[in-house]
Protein backbone atom coordinates (compact mmCIF):
# COMPACT_ATOMS: atom_id res chain seq x y z
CA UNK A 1 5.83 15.58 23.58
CA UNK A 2 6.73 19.31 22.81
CA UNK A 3 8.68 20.58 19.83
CA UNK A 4 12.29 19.98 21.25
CA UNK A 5 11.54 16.56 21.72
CA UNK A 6 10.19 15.68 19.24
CA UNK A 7 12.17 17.35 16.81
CA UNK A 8 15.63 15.72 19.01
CA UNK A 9 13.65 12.14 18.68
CA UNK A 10 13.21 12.36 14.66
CA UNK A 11 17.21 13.59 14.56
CA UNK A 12 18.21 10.40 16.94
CA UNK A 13 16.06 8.20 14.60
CA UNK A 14 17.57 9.49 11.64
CA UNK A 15 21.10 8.98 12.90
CA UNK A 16 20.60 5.43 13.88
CA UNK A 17 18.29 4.23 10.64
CA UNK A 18 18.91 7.06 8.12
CA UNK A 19 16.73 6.74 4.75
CA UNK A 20 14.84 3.80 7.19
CA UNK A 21 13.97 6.29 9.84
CA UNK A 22 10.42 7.54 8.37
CA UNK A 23 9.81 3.76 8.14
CA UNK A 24 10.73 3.17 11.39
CA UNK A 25 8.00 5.70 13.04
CA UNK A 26 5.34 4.72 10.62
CA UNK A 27 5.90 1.22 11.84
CA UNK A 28 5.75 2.85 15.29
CA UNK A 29 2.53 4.86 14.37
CA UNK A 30 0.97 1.33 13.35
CA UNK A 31 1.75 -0.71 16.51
CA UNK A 32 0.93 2.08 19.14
CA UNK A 33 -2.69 2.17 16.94
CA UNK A 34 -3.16 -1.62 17.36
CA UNK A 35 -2.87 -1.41 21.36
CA UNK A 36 -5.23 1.63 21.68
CA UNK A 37 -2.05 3.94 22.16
CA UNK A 38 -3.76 7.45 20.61
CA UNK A 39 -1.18 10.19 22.05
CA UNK A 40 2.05 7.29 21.65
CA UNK A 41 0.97 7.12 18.03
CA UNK A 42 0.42 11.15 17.43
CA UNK A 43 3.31 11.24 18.74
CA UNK A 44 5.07 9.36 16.32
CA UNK A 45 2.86 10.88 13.46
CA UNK A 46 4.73 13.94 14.76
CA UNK A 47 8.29 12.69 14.93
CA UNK A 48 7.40 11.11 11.34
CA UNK A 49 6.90 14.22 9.64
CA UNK A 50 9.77 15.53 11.56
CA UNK A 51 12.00 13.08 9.82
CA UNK A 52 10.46 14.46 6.40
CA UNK A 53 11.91 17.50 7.23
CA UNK A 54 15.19 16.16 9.00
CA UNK A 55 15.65 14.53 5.55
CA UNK A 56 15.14 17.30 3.10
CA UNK A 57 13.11 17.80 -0.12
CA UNK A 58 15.50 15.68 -2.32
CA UNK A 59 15.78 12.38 -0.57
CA UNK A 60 12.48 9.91 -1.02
């Protein structure tokens, strides 16, 4: 995935799960790991910390 997307992914997640979002692509993370999945779960390591930012600074 390139910038754009996954920038545009983390904003879709957000929309749909708000304050649940980073949850949602650590859970993500986690299953792509368990089937052997190494660029599905970088990707969502990417679109994780792209939520972070989607989020801001003040919200935990």
């Amino acid at each position: 995935m390139n910038a754009i997307q996954i920038n545009e992914a983390a904003q879709a997640l957000y929309r749909v799960h708000g304050g649940r979002a980073e949850a949602e692509a650590a859970a993500k993370v986690r299953e792509n790991e368990q089937r052997g999945a190494a660029e599905e779960a970088e990707n969502w390591r990417a679109i994780q910390a792209a939520i972070r930012q989607v989020r801001g600074p003040l919200q935990s």
